[in-house]
C-alpha atoms as a PDB file:
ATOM      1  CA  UNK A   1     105.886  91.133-117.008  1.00  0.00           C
ATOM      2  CA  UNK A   2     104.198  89.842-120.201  1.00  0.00           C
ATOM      3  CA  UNK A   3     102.705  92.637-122.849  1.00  0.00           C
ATOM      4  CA  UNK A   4      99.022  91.466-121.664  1.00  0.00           C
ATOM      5  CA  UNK A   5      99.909  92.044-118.133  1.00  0.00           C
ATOM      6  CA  UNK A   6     101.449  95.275-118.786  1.00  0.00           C
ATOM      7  CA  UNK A   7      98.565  96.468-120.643  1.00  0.00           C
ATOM      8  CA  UNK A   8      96.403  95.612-117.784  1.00  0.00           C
ATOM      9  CA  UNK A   9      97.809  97.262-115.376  1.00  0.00           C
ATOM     10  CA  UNK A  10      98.271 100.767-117.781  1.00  0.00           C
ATOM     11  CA  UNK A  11      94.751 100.034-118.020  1.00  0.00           C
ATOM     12  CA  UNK A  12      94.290  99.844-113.832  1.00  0.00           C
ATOM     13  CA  UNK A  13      96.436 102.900-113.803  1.00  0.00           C
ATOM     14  CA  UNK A  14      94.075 105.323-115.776  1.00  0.00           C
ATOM     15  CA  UNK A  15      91.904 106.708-112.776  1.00  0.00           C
ATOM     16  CA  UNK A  16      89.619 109.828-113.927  1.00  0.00           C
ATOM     17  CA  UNK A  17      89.648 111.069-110.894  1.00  0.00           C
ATOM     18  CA  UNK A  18      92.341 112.592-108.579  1.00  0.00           C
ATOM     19  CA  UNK A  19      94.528 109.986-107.880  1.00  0.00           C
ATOM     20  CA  UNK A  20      95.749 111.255-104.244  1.00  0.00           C
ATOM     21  CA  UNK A  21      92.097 109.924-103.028  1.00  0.00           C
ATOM     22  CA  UNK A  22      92.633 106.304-103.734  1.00  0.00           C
ATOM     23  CA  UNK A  23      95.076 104.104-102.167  1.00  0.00           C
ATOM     24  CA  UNK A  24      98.195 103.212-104.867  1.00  0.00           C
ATOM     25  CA  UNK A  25      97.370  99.665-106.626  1.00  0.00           C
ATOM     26  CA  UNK A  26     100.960  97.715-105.174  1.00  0.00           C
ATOM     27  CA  UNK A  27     103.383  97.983-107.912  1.00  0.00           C
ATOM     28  CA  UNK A  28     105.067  94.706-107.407  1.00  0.00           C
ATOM     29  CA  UNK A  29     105.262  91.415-109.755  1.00  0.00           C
ATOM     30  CA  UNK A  30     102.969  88.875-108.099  1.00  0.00           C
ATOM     31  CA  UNK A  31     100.589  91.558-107.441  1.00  0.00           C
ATOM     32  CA  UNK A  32     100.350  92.395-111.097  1.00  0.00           C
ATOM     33  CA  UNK A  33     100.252  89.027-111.753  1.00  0.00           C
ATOM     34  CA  UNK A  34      96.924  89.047-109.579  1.00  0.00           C
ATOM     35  CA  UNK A  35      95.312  91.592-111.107  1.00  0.00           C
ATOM     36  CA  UNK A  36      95.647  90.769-114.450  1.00  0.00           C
ATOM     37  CA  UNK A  37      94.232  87.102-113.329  1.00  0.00           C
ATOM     38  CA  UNK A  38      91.288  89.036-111.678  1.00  0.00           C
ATOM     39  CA  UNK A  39      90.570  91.056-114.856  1.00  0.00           C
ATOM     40  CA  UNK A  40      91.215  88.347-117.319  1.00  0.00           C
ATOM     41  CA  UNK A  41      88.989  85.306-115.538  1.00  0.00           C
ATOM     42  CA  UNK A  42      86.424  87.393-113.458  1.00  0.00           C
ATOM     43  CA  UNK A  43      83.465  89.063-115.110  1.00  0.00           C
ATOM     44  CA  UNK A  44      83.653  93.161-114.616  1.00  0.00           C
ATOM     45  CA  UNK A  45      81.495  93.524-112.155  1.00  0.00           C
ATOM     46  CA  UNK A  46      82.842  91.416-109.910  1.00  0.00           C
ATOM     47  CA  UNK A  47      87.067  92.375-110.651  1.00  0.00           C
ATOM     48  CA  UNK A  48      85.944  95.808-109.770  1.00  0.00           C
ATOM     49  CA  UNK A  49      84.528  94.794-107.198  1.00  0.00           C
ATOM     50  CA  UNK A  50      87.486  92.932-106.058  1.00  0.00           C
ATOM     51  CA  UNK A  51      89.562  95.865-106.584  1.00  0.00           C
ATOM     52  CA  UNK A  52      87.465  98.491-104.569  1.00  0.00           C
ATOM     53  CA  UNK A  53      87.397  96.057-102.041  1.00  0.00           C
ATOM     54  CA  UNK A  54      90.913  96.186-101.440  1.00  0.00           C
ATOM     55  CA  UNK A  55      91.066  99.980-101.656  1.00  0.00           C
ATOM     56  CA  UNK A  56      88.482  99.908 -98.916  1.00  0.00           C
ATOM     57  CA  UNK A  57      90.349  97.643 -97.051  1.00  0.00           C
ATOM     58  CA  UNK A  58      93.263  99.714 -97.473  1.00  0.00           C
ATOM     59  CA  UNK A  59      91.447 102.832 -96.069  1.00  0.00           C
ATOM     60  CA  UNK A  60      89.847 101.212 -93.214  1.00  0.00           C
ATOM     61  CA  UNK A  61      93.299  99.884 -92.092  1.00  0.00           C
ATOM     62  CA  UNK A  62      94.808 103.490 -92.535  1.00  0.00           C
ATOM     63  CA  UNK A  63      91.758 105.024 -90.579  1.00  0.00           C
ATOM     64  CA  UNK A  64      92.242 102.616 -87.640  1.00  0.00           C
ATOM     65  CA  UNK A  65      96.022 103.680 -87.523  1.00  0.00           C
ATOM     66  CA  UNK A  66      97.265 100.020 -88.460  1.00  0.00           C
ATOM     67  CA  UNK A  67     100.810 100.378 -89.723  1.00  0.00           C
ATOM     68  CA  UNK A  68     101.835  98.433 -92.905  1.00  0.00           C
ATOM     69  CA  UNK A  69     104.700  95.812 -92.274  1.00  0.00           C
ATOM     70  CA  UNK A  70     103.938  96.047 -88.338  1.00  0.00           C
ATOM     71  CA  UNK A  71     100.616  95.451 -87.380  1.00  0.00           C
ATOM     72  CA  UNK A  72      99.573  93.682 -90.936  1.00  0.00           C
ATOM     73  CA  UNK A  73     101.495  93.189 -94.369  1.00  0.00           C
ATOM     74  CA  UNK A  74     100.299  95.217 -97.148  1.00  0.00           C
ATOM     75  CA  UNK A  75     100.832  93.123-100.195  1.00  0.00           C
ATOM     76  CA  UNK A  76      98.724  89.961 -98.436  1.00  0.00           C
ATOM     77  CA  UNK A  77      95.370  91.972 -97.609  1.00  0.00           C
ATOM     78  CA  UNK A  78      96.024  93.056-101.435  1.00  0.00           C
ATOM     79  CA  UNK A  79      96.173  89.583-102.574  1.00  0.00           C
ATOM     80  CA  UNK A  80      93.414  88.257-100.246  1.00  0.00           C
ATOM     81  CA  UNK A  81      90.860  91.219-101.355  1.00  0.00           C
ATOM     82  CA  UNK A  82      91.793  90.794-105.377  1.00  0.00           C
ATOM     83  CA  UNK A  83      91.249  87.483-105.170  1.00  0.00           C
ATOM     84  CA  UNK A  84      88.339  86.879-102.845  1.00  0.00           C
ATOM     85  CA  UNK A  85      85.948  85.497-105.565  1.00  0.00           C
ATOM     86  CA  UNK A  86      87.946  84.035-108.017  1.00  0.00           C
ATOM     87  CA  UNK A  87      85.811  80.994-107.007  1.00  0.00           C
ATOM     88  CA  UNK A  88      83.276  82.532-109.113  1.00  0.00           C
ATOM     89  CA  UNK A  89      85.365  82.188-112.221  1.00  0.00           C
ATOM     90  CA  UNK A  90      85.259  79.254-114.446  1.00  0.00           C
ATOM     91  CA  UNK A  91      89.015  78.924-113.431  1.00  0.00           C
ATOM     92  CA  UNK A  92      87.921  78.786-109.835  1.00  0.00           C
ATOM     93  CA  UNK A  93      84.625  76.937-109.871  1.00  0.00           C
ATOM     94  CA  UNK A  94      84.450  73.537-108.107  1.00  0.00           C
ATOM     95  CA  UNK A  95      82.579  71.451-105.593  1.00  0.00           C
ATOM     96  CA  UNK A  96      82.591  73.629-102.982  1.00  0.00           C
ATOM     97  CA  UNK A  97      81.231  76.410-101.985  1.00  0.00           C
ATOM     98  CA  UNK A  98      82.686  79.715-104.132  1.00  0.00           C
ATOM     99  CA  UNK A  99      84.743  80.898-101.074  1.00  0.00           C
ATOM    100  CA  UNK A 100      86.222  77.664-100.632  1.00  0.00           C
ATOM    101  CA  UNK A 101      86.933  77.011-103.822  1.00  0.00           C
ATOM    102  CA  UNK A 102      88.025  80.324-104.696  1.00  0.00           C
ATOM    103  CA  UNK A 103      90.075  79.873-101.713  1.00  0.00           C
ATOM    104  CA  UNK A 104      91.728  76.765-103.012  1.00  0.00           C
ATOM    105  CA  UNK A 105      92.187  78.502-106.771  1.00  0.00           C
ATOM    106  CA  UNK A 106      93.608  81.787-104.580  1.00  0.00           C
ATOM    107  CA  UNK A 107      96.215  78.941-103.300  1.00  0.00           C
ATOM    108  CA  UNK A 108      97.205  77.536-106.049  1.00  0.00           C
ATOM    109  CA  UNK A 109      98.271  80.646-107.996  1.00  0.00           C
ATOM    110  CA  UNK A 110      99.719  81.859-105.432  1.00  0.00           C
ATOM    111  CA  UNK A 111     101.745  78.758-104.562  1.00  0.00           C
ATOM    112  CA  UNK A 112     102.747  78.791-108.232  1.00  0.00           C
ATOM    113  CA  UNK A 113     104.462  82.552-107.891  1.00  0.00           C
ATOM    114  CA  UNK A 114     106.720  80.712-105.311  1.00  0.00           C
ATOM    115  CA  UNK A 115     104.755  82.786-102.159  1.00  0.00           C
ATOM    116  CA  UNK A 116     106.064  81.322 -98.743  1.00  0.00           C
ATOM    117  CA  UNK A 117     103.319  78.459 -97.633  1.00  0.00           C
ATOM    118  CA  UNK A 118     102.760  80.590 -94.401  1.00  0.00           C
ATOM    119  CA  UNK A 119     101.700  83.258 -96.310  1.00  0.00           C
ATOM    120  CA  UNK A 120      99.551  81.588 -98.751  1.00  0.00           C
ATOM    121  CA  UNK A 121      97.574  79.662 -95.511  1.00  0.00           C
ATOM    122  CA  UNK A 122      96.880  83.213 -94.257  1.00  0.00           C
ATOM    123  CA  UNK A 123      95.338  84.519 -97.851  1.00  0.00           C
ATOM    124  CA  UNK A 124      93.484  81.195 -98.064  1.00  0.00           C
ATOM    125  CA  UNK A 125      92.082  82.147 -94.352  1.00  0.00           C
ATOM    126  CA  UNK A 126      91.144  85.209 -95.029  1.00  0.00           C
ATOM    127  CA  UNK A 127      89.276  84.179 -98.446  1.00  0.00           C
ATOM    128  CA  UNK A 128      87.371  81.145 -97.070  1.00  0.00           C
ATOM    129  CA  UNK A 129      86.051  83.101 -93.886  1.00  0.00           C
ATOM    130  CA  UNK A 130      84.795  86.201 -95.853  1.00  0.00           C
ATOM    131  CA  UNK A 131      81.157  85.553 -95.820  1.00  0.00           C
ATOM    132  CA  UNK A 132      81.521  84.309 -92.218  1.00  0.00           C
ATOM    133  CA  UNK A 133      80.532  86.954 -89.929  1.00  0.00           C
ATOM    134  CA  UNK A 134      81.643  86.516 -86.250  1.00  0.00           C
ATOM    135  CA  UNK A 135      84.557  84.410 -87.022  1.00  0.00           C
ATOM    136  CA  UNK A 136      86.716  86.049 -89.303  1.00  0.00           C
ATOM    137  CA  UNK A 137      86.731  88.900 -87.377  1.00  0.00           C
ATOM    138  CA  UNK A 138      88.928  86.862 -84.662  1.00  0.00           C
ATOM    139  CA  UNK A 139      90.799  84.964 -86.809  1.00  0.00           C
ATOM    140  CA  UNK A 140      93.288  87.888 -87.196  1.00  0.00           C
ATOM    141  CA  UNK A 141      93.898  91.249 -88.321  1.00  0.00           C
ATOM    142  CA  UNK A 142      94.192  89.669 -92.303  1.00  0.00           C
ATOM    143  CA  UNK A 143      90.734  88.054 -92.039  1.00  0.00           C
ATOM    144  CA  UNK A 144      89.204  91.203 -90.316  1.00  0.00           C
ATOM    145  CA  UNK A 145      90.416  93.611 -92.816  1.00  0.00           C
ATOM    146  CA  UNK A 146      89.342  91.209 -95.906  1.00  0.00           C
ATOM    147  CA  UNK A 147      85.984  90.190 -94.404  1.00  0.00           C
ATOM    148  CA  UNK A 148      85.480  94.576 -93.462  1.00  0.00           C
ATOM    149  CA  UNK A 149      87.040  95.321 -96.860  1.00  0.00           C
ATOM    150  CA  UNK A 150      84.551  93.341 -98.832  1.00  0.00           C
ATOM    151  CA  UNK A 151      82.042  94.803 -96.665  1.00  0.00           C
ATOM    152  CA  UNK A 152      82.602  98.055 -97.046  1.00  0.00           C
ATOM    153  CA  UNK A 153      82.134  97.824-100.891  1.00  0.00           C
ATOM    154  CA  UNK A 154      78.663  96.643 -99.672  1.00  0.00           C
ATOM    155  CA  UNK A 155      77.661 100.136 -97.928  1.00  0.00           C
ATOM    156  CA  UNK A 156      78.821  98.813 -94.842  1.00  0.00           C
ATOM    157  CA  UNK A 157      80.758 101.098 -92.092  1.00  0.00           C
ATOM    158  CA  UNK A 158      81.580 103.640 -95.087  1.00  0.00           C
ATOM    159  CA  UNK A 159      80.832 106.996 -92.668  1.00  0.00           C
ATOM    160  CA  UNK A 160      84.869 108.067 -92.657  1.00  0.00           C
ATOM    161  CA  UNK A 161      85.111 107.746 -96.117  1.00  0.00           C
ATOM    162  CA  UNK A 162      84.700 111.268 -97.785  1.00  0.00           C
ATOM    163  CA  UNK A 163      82.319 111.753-100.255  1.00  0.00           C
ATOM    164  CA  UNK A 164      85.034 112.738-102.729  1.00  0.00           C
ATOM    165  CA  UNK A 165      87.139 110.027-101.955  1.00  0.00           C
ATOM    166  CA  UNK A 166      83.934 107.170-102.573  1.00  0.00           C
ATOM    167  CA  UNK A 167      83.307 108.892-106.233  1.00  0.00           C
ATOM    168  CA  UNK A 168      87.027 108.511-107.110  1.00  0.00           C
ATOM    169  CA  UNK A 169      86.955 104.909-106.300  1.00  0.00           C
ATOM    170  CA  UNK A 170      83.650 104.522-108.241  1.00  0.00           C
ATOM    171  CA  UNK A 171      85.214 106.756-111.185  1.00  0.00           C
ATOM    172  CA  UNK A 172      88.096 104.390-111.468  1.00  0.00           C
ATOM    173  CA  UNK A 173      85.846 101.271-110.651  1.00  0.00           C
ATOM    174  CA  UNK A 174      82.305 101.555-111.790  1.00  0.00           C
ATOM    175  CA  UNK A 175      79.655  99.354-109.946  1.00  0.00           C
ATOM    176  CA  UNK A 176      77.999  97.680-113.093  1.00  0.00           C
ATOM    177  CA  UNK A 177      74.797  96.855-110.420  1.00  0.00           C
ATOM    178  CA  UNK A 178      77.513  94.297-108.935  1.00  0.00           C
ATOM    179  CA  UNK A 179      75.330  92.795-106.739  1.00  0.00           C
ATOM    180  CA  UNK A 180      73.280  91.280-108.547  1.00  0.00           C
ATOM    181  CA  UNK A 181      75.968  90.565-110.689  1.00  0.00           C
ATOM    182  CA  UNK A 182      77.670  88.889-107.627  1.00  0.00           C
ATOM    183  CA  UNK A 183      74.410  86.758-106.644  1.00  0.00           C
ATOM    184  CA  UNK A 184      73.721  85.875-110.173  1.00  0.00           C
ATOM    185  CA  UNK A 185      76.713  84.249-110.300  1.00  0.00           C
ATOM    186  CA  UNK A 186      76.412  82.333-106.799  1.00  0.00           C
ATOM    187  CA  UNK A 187      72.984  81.068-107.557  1.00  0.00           C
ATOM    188  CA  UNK A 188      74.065  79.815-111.927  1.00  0.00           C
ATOM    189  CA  UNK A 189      76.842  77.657-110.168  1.00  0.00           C
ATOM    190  CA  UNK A 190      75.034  76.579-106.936  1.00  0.00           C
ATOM    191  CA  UNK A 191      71.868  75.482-109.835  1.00  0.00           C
ATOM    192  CA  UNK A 192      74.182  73.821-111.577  1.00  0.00           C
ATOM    193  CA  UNK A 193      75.950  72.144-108.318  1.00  0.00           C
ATOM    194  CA  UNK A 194      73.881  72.069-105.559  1.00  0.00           C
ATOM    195  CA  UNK A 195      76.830  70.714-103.528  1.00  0.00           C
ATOM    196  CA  UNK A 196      77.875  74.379-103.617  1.00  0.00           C
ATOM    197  CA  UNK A 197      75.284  75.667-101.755  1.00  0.00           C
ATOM    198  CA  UNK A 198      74.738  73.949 -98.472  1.00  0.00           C
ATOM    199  CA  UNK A 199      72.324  75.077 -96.021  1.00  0.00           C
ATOM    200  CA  UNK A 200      72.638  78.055 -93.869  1.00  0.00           C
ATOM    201  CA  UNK A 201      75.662  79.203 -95.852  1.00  0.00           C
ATOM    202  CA  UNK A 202      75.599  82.362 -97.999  1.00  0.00           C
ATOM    203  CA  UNK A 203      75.611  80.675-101.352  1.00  0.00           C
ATOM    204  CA  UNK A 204      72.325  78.604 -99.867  1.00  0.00           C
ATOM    205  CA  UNK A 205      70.840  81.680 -98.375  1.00  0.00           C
ATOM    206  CA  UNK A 206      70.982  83.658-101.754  1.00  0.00           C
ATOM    207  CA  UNK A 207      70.033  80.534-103.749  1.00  0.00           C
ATOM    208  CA  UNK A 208      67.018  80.070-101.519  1.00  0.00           C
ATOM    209  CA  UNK A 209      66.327  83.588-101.654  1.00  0.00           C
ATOM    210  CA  UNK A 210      66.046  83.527-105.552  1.00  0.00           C
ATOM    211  CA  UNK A 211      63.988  80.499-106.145  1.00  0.00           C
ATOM    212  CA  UNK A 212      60.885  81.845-103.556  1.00  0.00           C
ATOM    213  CA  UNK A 213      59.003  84.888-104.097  1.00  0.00           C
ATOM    214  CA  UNK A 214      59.926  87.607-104.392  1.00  0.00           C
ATOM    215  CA  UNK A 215      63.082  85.494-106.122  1.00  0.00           C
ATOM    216  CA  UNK A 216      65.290  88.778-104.812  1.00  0.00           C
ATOM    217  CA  UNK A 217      68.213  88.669-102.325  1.00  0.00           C
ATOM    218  CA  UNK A 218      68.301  90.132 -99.224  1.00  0.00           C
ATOM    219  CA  UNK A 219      71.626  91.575-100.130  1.00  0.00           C
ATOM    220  CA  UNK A 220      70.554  92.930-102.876  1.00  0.00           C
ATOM    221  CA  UNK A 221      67.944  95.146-101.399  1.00  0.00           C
ATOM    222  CA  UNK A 222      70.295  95.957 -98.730  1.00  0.00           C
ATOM    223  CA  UNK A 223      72.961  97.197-100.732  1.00  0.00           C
ATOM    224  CA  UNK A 224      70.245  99.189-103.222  1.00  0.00           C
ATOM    225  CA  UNK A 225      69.414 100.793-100.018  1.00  0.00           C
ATOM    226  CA  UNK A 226      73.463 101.136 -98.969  1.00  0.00           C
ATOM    227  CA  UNK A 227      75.728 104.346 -99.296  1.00  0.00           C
ATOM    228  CA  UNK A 228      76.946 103.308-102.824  1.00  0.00           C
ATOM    229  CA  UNK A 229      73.843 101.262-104.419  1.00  0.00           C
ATOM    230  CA  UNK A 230      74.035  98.302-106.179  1.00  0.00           C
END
C-alpha cells in the first residue's frame, strides 16, 4: 500500500458517527486500491456516492438474509458499487455511454490487480446494467444488489433502514446535492459527445431533460422529494 493510498483510506476510516451502524469498508488490497481510485479520479459528490452505495448494498443484502461467500461474494458487490461511475471520470470517459465506459475502465483496473477474468465479467455486468431497470434485476444476485444498491442511495426502498443508521452513513458521506452533481456530469460529457447519449437511454433521457424547459431532471426532482434529498 502506497503512503497516498494509506492516507485515503485513514481518511475513509474517520466516521463521526457510531461506527457499529455502517457496514465495515473491506480491508483488503485491491479494495483499497479501489477506493483510493474512486476518491482520487471521481469528483466528491459522486465517490460518496459510490461509497454509500455500496454500504446500501451491503445492508439490503444483510436485510434479505443473503450470506456473504454463499449466496454472493462480498468483495465483488464492493468493487462493482465503488466503481459504478468511474465512467464519469476523465480516466473513464469515452465513446460510450458512462456505464459502458465506466464499465470498460472498471475492467481494466481490475484486470490490472490480476482479478480472475470470471470475476471481472461479473463486475463489468453489474456496472453496465445499473441504469437498466428490468434486466439487471435477472441477470443475477451481483447485478440486483448493484443496480438496488445504487438505488437505494436514490431514496429508493430505504423503509428498513433506521433513521440512525441513514444519518451515520450521511455523517461519514455527505450528499454534496449529488444529484445534480451526478446529471451535471452525464449531460457536460454527453454535450460534448453526443455518441454518449443515445436515445431512450438514461444519459439521453437526462440530456433531453436539461436542454427543454424546465431544463431539470426527472431524477432530480425525484430524489429532492426522496428519503435522503438530493
Amino acid at each position: 500500500m502506497t503512503p497516498g493510498e494509506s492516507q485515503v483510506t485513514a481518511g475513509l476510516k474517520a466516521v463521526p458517527a457510531p461506527q457499529e451502524l455502517i457496514p465495515a469498508l473491506p480491508e483488503d488490497p485491491l479494495t483499497r486500491r479501489a477506493l483510493h481510485l474512486v476518491i482520487r479520479e471521481e469528483s466528491a459528490p459522486i465517490a460518496h456516492h459510490s461509497i454509500r452505495s455500496a454500504l446500501f448494498a451491503r445492508l439490503l443484502a444483510d436485510h434479505r438474509g443473503a450470506e456473504p461467500g454463499r449466496d454472493y461474494d462480498p468483495q465483488l458487490l464492493f468493487l462493482a458499487c465503488v466503481l459504478h461511475d468511474i465512467g464519469l471520470s476523465e480516466r473513464g470517459n469515452g465513446r460510450q455511454r458512462f456505464e459502458v465506459d465506466g464499465a470498460d475502465a472498471a475492467a481494466a483496473f481490475l484486470t490490472e490487480q490480476n482479478l480472475p477474468a470470471g470475476q471481472v465479467d461479473a463486475v463489468w455486468e453489474a456496472i453496465a446494467l445499473h441504469t437498466s431497470p428490468g434486466i439487471a434485476e435477472r441477470r443475477g444476485t451481483l447485478c440486483a444488489f448493484v443496480r438496488a444498491g445504487v438505488g437505494m442511495d436514490f431514496g429508493r426502498d430505504t423503509d428498513f433502514v433506521s433513521d440512525a443508521t441513514g444519518a451515520a452513513i450521511h455523517a461519514a458521506y455527505p450528499r454534496l446535492s449529488m444529484t445534480t452533481a451526478l446529471v451535471d456530469e452525464v449531460v457536460a460529457q454527453a454535450v460534448a459527445r453526443p455518441e454518449k447519449a443515445p436515445p431512450h437511454s438514461f444519459p439521453g433521457g437526462v440530456l433531453h431533460e436539461r436542454t427543454t424547459p424546465p431544463y431539470r431532471a426527472a431524477i432530480e426532482e425525484r430524489t429532492a422529494a426522496a428519503r435522503w434529498g438530493n
